[in-house]
Protein backbone atom coordinates (compact mmCIF):
# COMPACT_ATOMS: atom_id res chain seq x y z
CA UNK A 1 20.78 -14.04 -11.75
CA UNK A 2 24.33 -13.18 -10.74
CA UNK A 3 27.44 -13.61 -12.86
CA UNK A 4 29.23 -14.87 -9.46
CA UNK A 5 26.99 -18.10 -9.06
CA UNK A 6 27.76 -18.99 -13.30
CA UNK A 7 24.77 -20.38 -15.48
CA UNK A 8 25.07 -17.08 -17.80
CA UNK A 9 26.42 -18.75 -21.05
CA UNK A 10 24.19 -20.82 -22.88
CA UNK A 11 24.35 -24.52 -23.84
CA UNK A 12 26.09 -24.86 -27.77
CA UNK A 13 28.04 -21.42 -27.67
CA UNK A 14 31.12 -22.49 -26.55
CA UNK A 15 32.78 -25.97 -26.80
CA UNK A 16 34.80 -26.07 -23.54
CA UNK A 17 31.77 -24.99 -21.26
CA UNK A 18 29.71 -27.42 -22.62
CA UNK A 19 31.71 -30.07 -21.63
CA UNK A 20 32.86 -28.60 -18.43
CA UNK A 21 29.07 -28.08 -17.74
CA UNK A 22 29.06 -31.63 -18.62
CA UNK A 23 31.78 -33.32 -16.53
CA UNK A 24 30.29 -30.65 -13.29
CA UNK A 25 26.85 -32.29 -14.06
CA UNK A 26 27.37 -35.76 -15.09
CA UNK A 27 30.87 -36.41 -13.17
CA UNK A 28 28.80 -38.92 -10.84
CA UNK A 29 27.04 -40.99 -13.47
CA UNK A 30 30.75 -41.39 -15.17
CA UNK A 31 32.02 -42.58 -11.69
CA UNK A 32 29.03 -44.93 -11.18
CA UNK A 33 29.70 -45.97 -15.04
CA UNK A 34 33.80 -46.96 -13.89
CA UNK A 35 32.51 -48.85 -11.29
CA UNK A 36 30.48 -51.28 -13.11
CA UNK A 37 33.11 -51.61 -15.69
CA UNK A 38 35.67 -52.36 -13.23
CA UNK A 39 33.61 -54.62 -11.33
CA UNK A 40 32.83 -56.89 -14.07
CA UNK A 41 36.24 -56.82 -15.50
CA UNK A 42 37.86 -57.73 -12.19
CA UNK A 43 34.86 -60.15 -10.88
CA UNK A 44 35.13 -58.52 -7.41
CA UNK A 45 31.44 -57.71 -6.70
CA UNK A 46 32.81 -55.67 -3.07
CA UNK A 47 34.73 -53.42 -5.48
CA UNK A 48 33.65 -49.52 -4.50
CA UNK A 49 34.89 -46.15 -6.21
CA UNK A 50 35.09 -43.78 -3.52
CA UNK A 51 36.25 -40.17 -2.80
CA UNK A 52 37.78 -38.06 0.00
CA UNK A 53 39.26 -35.04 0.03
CA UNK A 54 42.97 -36.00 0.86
CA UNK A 55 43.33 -38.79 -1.83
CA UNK A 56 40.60 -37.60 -4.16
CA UNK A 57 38.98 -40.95 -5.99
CA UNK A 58 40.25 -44.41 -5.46
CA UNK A 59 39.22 -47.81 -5.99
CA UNK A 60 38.96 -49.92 -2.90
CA UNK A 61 39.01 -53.35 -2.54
CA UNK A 62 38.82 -55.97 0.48
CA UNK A 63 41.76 -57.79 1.24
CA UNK A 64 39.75 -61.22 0.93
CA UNK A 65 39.91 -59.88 -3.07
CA UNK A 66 43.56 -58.58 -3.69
CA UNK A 67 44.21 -61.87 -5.69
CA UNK A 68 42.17 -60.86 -8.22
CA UNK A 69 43.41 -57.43 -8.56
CA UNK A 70 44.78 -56.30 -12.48
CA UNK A 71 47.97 -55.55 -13.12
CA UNK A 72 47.32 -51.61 -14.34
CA UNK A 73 45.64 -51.07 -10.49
CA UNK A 74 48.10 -48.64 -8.59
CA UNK A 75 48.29 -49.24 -5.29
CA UNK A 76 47.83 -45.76 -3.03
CA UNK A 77 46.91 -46.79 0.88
CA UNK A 78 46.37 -49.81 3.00
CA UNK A 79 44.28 -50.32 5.72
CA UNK A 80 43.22 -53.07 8.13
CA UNK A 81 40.44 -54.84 5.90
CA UNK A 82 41.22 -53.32 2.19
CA UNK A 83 43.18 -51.35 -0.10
CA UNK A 84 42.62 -48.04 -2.05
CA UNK A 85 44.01 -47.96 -5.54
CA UNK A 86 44.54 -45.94 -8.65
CA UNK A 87 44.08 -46.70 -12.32
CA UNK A 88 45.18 -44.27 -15.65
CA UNK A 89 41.69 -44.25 -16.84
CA UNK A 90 40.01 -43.46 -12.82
CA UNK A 91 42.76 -40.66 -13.21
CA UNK A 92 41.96 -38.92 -16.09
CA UNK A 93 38.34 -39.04 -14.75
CA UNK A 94 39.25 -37.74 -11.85
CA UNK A 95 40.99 -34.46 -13.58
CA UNK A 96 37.90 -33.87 -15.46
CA UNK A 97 35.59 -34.00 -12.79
CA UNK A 98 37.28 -31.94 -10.03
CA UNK A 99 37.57 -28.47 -10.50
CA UNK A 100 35.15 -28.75 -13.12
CA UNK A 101 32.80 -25.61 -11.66
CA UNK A 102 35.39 -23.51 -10.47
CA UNK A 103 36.61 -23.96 -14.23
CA UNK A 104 33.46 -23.10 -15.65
CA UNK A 105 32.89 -20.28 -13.59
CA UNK A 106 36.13 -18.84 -14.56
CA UNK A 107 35.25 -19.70 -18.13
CA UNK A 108 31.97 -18.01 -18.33
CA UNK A 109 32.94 -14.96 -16.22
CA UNK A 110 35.91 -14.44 -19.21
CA UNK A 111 32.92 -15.35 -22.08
CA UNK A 112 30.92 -12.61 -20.39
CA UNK A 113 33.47 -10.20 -20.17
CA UNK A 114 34.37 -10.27 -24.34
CA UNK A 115 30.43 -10.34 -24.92
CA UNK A 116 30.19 -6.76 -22.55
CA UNK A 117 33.16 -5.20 -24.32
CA UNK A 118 31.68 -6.05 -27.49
CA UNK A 119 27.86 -4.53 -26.81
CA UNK A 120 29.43 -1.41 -24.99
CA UNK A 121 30.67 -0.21 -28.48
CA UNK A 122 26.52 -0.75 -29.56
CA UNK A 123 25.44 1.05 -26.16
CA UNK A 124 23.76 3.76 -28.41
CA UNK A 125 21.64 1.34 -30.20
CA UNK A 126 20.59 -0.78 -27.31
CA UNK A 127 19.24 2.22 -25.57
CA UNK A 128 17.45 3.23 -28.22
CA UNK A 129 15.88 0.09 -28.61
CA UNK A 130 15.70 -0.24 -25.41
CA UNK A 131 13.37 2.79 -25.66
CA UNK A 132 11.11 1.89 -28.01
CA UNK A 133 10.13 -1.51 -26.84
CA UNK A 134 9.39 0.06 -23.04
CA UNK A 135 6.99 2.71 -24.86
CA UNK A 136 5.59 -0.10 -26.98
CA UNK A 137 5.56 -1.73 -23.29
CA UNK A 138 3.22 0.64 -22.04
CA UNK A 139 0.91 1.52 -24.75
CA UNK A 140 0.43 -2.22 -25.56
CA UNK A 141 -0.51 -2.64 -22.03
CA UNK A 142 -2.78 0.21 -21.52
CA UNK A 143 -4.83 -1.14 -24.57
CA UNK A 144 -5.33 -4.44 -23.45
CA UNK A 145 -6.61 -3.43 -19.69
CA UNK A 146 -8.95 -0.95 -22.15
CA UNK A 147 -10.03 -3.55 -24.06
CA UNK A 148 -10.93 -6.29 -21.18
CA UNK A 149 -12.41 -3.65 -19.23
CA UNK A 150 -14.43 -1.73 -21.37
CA UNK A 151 -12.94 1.40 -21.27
CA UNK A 152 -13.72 4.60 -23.61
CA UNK A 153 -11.47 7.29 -25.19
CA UNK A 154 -11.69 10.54 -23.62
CA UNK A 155 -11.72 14.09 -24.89
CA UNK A 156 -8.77 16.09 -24.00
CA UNK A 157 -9.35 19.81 -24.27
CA UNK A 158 -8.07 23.10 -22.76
CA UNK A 159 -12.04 23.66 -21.62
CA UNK A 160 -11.50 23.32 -17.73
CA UNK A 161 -14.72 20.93 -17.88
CA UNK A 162 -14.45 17.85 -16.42
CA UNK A 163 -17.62 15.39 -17.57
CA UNK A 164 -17.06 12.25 -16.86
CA UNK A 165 -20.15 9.99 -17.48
CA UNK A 166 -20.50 6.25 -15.76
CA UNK A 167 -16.71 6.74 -13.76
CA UNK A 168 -15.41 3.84 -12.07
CA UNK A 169 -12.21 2.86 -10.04
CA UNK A 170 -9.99 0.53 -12.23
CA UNK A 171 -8.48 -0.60 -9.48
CA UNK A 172 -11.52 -1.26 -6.55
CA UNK A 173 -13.66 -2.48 -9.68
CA UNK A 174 -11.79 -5.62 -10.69
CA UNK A 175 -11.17 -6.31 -6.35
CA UNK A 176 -14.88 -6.68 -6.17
CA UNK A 177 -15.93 -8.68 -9.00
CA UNK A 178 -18.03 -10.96 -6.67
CA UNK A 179 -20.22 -7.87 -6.66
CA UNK A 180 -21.14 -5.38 -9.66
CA UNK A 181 -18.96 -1.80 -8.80
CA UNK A 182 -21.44 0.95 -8.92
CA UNK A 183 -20.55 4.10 -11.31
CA UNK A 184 -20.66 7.37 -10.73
CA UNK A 185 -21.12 10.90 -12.92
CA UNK A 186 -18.81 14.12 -12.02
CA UNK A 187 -18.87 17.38 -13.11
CA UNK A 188 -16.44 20.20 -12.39
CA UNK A 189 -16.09 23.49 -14.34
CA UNK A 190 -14.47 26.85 -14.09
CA UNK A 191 -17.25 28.33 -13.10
CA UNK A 192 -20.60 26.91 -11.62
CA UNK A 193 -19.07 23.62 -10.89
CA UNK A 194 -16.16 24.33 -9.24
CA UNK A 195 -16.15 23.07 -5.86
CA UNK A 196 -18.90 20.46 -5.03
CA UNK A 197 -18.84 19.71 -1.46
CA UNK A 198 -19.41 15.70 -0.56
CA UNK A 199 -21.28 14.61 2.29
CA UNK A 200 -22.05 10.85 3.65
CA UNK A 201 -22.41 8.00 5.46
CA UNK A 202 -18.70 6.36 6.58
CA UNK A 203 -17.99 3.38 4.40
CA UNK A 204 -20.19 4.41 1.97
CA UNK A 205 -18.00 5.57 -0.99
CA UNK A 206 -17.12 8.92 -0.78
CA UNK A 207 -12.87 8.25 -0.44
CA UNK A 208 -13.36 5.81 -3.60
CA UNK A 209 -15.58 8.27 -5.58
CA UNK A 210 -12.40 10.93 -4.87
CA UNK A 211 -9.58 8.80 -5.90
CA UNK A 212 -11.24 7.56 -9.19
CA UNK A 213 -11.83 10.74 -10.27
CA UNK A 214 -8.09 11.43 -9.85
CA UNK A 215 -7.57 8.14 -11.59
CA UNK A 216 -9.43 8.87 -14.83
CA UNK A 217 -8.12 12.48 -14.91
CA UNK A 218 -4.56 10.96 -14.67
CA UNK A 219 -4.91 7.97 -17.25
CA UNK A 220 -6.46 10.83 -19.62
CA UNK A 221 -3.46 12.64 -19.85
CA UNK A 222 -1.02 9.96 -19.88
CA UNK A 223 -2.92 8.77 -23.09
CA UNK A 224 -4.73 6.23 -21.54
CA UNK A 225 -9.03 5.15 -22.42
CA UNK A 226 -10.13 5.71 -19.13
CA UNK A 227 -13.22 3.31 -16.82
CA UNK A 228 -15.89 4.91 -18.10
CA UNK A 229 -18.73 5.32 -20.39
CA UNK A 230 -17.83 8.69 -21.79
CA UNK A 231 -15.23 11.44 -20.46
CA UNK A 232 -14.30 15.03 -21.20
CA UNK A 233 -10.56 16.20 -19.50
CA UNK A 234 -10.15 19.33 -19.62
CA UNK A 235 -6.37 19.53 -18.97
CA UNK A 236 -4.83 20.06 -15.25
CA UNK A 237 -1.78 20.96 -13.78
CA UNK A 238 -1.47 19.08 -11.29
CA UNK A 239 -3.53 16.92 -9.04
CA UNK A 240 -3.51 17.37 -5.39
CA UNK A 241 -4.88 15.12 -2.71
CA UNK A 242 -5.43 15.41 1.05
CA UNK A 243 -6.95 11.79 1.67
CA UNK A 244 -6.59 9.19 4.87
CA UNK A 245 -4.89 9.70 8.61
CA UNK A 246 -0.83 9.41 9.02
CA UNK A 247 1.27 10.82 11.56
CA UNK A 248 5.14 11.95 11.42
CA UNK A 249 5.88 11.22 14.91
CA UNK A 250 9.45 10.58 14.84
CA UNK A 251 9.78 14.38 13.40
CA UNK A 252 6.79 15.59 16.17
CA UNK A 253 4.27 15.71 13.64
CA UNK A 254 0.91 14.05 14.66
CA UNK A 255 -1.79 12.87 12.88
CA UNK A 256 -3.44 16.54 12.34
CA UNK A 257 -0.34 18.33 11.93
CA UNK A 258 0.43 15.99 9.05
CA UNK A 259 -3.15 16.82 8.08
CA UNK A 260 -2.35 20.80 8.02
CA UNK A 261 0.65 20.87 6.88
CA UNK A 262 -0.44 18.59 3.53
CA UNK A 263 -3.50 21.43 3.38
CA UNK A 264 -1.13 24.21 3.68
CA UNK A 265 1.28 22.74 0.77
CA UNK A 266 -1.72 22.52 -1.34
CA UNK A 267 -3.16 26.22 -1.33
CA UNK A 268 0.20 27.41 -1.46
CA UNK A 269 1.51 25.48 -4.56
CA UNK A 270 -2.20 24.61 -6.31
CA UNK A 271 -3.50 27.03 -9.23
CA UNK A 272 -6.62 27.41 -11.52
CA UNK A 273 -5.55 24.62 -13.59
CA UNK A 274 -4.95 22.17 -10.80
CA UNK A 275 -7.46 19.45 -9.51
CA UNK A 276 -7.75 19.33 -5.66
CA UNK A 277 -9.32 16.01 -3.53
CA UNK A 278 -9.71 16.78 -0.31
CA UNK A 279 -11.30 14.22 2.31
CA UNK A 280 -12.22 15.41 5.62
CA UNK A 281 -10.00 18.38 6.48
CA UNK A 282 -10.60 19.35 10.36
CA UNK A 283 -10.82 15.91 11.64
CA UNK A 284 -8.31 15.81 14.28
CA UNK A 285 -9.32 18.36 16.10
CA UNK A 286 -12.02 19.85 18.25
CA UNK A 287 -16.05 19.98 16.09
CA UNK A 288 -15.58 23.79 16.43
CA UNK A 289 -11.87 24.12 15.38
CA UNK A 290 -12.22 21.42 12.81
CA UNK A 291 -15.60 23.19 11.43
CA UNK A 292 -14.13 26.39 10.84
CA UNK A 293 -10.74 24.97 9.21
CA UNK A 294 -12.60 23.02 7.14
CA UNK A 295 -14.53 26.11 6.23
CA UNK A 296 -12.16 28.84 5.37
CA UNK A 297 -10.56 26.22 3.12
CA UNK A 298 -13.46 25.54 0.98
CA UNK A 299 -14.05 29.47 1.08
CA UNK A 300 -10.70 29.90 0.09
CA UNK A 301 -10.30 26.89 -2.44
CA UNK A 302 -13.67 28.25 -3.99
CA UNK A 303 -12.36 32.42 -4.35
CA UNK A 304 -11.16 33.05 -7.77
CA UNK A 305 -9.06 35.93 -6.32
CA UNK A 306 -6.69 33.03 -4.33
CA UNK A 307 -7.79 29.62 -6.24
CA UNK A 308 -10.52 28.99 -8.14
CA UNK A 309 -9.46 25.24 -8.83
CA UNK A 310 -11.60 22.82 -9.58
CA UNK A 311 -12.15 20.47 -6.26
CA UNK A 312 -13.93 17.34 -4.73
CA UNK A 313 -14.64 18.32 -0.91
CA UNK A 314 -15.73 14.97 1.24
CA UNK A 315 -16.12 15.96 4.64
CA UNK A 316 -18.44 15.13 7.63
CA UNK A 317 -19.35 18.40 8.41
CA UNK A 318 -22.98 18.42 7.04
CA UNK A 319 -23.07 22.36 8.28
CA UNK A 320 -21.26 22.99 4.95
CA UNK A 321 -23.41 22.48 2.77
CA UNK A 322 -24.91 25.76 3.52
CA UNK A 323 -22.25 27.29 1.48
CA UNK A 324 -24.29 26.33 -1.73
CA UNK A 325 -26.82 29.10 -0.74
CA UNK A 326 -24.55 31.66 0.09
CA UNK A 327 -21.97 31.07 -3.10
CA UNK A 328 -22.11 30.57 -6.56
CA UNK A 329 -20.00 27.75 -8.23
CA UNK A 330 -20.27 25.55 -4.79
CA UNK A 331 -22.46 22.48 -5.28
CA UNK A 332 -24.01 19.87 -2.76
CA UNK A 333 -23.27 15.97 -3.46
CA UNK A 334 -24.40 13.26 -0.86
CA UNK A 335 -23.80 9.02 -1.38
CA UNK A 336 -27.32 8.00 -1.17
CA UNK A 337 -28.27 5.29 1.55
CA UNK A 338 -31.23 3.01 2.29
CA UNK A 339 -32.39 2.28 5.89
CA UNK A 340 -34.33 -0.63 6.04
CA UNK A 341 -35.47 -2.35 9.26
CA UNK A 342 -33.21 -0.38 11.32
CA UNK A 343 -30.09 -1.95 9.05
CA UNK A 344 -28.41 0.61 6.35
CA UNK A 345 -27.59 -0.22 3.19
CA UNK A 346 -24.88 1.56 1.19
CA UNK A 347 -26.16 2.45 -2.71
CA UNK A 348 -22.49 3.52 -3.18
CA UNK A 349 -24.33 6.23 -5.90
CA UNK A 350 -23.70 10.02 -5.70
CA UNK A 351 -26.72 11.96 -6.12
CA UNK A 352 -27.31 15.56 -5.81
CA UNK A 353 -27.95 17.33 -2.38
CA UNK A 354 -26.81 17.16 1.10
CA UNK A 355 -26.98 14.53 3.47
CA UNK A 356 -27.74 15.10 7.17
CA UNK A 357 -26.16 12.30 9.19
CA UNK A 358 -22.53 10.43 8.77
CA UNK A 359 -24.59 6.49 10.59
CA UNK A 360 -21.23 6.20 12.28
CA UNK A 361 -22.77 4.08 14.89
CA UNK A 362 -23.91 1.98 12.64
CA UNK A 363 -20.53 1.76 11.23
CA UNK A 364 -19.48 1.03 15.07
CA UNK A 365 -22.01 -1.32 15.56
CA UNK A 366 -20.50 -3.43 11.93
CA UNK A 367 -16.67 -3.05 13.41
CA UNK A 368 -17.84 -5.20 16.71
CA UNK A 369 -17.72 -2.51 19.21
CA UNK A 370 -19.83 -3.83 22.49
CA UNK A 371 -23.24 -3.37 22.83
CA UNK A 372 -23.56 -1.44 25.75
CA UNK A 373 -20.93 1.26 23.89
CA UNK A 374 -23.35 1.30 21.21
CA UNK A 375 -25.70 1.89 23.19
CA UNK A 376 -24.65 5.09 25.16
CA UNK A 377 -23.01 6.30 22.10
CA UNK A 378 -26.81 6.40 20.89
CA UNK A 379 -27.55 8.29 23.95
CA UNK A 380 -25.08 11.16 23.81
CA UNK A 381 -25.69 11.77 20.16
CA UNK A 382 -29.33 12.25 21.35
CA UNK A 383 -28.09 14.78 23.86
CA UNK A 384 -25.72 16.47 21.29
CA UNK A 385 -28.55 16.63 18.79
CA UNK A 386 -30.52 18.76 20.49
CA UNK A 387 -31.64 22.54 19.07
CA UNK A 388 -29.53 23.98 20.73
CA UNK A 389 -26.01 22.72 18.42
CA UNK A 390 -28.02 23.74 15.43
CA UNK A 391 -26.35 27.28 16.82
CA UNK A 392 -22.89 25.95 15.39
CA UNK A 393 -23.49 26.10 11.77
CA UNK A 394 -25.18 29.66 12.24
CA UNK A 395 -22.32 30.93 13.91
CA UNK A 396 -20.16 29.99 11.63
CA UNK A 397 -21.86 32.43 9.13
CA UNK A 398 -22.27 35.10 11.62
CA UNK A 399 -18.71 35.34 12.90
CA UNK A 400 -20.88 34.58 16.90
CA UNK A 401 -19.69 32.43 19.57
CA UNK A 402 -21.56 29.29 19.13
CA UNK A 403 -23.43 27.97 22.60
CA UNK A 404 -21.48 24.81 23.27
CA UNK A 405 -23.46 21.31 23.56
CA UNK A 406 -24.64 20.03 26.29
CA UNK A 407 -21.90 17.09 26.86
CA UNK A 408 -22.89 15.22 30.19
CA UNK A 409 -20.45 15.40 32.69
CA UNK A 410 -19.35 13.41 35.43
CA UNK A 411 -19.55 15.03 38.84
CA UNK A 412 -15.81 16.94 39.35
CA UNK A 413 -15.68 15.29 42.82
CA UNK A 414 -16.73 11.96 41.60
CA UNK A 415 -14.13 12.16 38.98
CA UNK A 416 -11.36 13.15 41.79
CA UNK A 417 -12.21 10.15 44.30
CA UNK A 418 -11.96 8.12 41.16
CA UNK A 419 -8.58 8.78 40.80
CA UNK A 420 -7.13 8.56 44.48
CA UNK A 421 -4.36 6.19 44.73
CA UNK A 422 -5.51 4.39 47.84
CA UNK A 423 -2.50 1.30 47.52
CA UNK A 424 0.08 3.94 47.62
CA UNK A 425 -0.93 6.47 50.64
CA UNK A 426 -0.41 6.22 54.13
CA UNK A 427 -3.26 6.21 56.80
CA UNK A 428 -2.35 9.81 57.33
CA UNK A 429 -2.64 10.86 54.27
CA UNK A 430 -6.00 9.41 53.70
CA UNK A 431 -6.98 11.14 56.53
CA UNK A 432 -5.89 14.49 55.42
CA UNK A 433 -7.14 13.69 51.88
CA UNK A 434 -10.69 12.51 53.33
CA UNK A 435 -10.66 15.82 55.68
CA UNK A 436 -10.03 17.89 52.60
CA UNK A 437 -13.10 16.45 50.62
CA UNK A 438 -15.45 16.74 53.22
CA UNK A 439 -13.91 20.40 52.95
CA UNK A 440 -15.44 20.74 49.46
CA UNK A 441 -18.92 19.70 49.84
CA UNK A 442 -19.20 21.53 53.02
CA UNK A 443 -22.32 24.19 52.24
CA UNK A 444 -20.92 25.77 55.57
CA UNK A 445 -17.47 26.36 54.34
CA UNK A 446 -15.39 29.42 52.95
CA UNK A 447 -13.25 26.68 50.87
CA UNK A 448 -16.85 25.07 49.22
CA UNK A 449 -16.29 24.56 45.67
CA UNK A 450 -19.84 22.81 44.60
C-alpha cells in the first residue's frame, strides 16, 4: 500500500472522508438516481444526464421535447437536434462528485500526517513492542513446525560430541512426502570421530546427508527442537560449507577456482570449535591433481596441530578411504545401494565402510544420455579399471609418480587430417599439405614422426 494512491484511513474515523469516499464511489448511482427523477417529473422519456469535460454534467434534451421543459432548467448549449441544460440541484451534485478523489487524497494524506506526528513521540514503545511480538514471532513458529513434524529437544553442551540419532532434512523431508524420507545417524567427536570421510553413488544422498547435519546443528543453537529422534550439540563456532559447482566468471574465476578459493577461506578462518561440510573438493581438475588436493585437505582438516575440527568429507575419490588405516580419528561412511537386475536402487542410508564405485553411468544412463555414449563410456571405464590405476592410490601414500592409465588414443595423424580445413585451402595448398603427410608416415624419411 502507498499513501500516494489513498485508501489508508479507515471507514467511520473521520466524517468528511467518509462522505467524500462516498460521493468518489457512489457519484454515478446519484447521477443515474437524477435522471429518473427528472425524467418522470418532466415526462420526457429521451431525457439523458451526461458529462464532458468542457461543460462538466448537463441535462440534454431533444428539441422534439423543449415544450415540456421546467422552468428551473438552465439553458447552457444548443445544438442541431437538442439542448444541454443545467439545474441547482444537477449543480450541487455536480460539486460533490468532481474532485471528490483528489479531495480525499488530500484529506487522508493530512489525516496521516497528524496520526505520524502523534506515534513518533511513542517511537520508543512501538519498537519495543515491536520487539517482543517478532521474538514471540519466531519462537511461536519454531514450535509449531516442531510439533507437526515430530521434532525432539536437543542437548546443548560444551562436549564437542555431536550424536544425532534418526537426522532428517526439514526441508527435503516435507518435498517428498509422496515417499517416506529415510533418516540417518552421525557422529563426530574431538577425538576418534573427527573427520569421517563419505563415499557414494551420485544421486544417492550424500549432499542431503551434509546439509542436514548443518541444519540440525544450526536450529540447535538458535533454540530450535531439531528433525530428529534424539540429538546431542555440542556447541560450534561456526559452520563452514564447500558444497555444489559455481563459477565467478565475470571476475575470471571459474568453476574450480571458486572451488579453491572457498577451501582456502575455510582452513584459514575455521578452528577446533567449527563444523566443516565439504563435498567433493578436487573435482574440477585433473584425477591426479584433484586426488591429491582433496587429500592434503582431509590430512590437514584432520591434524590437531592446524585444525582438528569436526568435518563431513563426501567425495568421489574412493582411494581415500585408506586414510582410516593410516590415522586415528578418520572414519569410513558409504550410502548403501542395491543392484538388482542390472538396475540400482538408492537406500539413501549411511552405513559404515567404504564404497568402491560412484554408478555414474548409471546416473548417465537415468539423465537420457544416448545409448551408444553409454555404451563406450562402459568401455573406457573397463580400460581405466585395469591393475594398473590401482598404482594411484599407492602413490599417493608413497610420495611416487603414479603410472598413468591407459586412456585410448586416437592416432595423432588421424586426429590432424580430421581437422584440415579442406573448404578454405587452395589446390596448392592441399598439395603441399598432402606432400607433407606423406612426409610423416614415410619409414624412409629423416622427418618420420610415427
Amino acid at each position: 500500500m502507498s499513501l500516494r494512491d489513498g485508501g489508508v484511513i479507515r471507514d467511520g474515523y473521520h466524517a468528511d472522508v467518509d462522505e467524500l469516499r462516498k460521493a468518489n464511489t457512489e457519484g454515478k448511482h446519484w447521477i443515474a438516481a437524477l435522471e429518473a427523477k427528472e425524467r418522470e417529473r418532466t415526462g420526457i422519456e429521451s431525457l439523458k444526464v451526461r458529462y464532458n469535460q468542457v461543460f462538466g454534467y448537463y441535462i440534454e434534451i431533444t428539441k422534439t421535447n423543449l415544450a415540456r421543459v421546467p422552468a428551473d432548467f438552465i439553458r447552457k448549449q444548443t445544438l442541431v437536434n437538442a439542448e444541454r441544460f443545467m439545474t441547482p440541484e444537477l449543480k450541487e451534485l455536480e460539486e460533490r462528485v468532481t474532485g471528490a478523489e483528489v479531495k480525499l487524497l488530500a484529506l487522508e494524506q493530512d489525516l496521516f500526517a497528524q496520526l505520524r506526528t502523534t506515534l513518533a513521540g511513542h517511537a520508543g514503545r512501538l519498537q519495543e513492542m515491536a520487539g517482543k511480538l517478532a521474538l514471540i514471532d519466531v519462537l511461536a513458529g519454531l514450535a509449531e513446525t516442531a510439533a507437526l513434524n515430530q521434532y525432539t529437544k536437543p542437548v546443548i553442551n560444551e562436549s564437542g560430541l555431536i550424536d544425532i540419532r534418526g537426522g532428517r532434512h526439514p526441508v527435503v523431508e516435507r518435498l517428498t512426502e509422496e515417499m517416506a524420507f529415510v533418516p540417518n545417524d552421525t557422529l563426530l567427536n574431538l577425538d576418534s570421530h573427527r573427520l569421517q570421510i563419505l563415499t557414494g553413488p551420485n544421486m544417492a544422498g550424500k549432499s542431503t546427508f551434509l546439509r542436514q547435519v548443518a541444519l540440525i546443528v544450526l536450529l540447535a543453537q538458535i533454540g530450535s527442537f531439531v528433525p530428529a529422534t534424539a540429538a546431542t550439540i555440542g556447541v560450534v563456532d561456526r559452520i563452514f560449507t564447500r558444497v555444489g559447482a559455481s563459477d565467478n566468471l565475470a571476475s575470471g574465476h571459474s568453476t574450480f577456482m571458486v572451488e579453491m578459493v572457498e577451501t582456502a577461506t575455510i582452513l584459514h578462518s575455521a578452528t577446533v570449535r567449527s563444523l566443516i561440510l565439504l563435498d567433493e573438493i578436487g573435482r574440477g581438475t585433473s584425477t591426479y591433481d584433484g586426488l591429491s588436493i582433496a587429500w592434503a585437505v582431509a590430512e590437514y582438516i584432520h591434524d590437531r596441530r592446524t585444525l582438528g575440527s569436526r568435518t563431513l568429507f563426501a567425495t568421489h575419490y574412493h582411494e581415500m578411504t585408506q586414510l582410516e588405516q593410516q590415522r586415528d580419528g578418520i572414519k569410513n561412511f558409504r550410502v548403501a545401494v542395491q543392484e538388482r537386475d542390472g538396475d540400482v536402487v538408492f537406500l539413501r542410508k549411511i552405513v559404515a565402510g567404504g564404497a568402491d564405485r560412484s554408478y555414474g553411468i548409471y546416473v548417465a544412463k537415468l539423465a537420457g544420455l544416448p545409448q551408444s555414449v553409454i555404451t563406450r563410456a562402459q568401455d573406457v571405464l573397463v580400460q581405466l579399471e585395469r591393475p594398473e590405476s590401482a598404482q594411484i592410490a599407492e602413490s599417493v601414500t608413497t610420495h611416487t609418480e603414479p603410472a598413468a592409465a591407459p586412456l585410448p588414443q586416437p592416432h595423432p595423424l588421424v586426429e590432424e587430417v580430421r581437422q584440415i580445413d579442406l573448404f578454405s585451402m587452395t589446390p596448392l595448398d592441399a598439395l603441399n599439405r598432402l606432400a607433407d603427410l606423406q612426409r610423416k608416415v614415410t619409414p624412409s624419411s629423416k622427418d618420420a614422426a610415427f
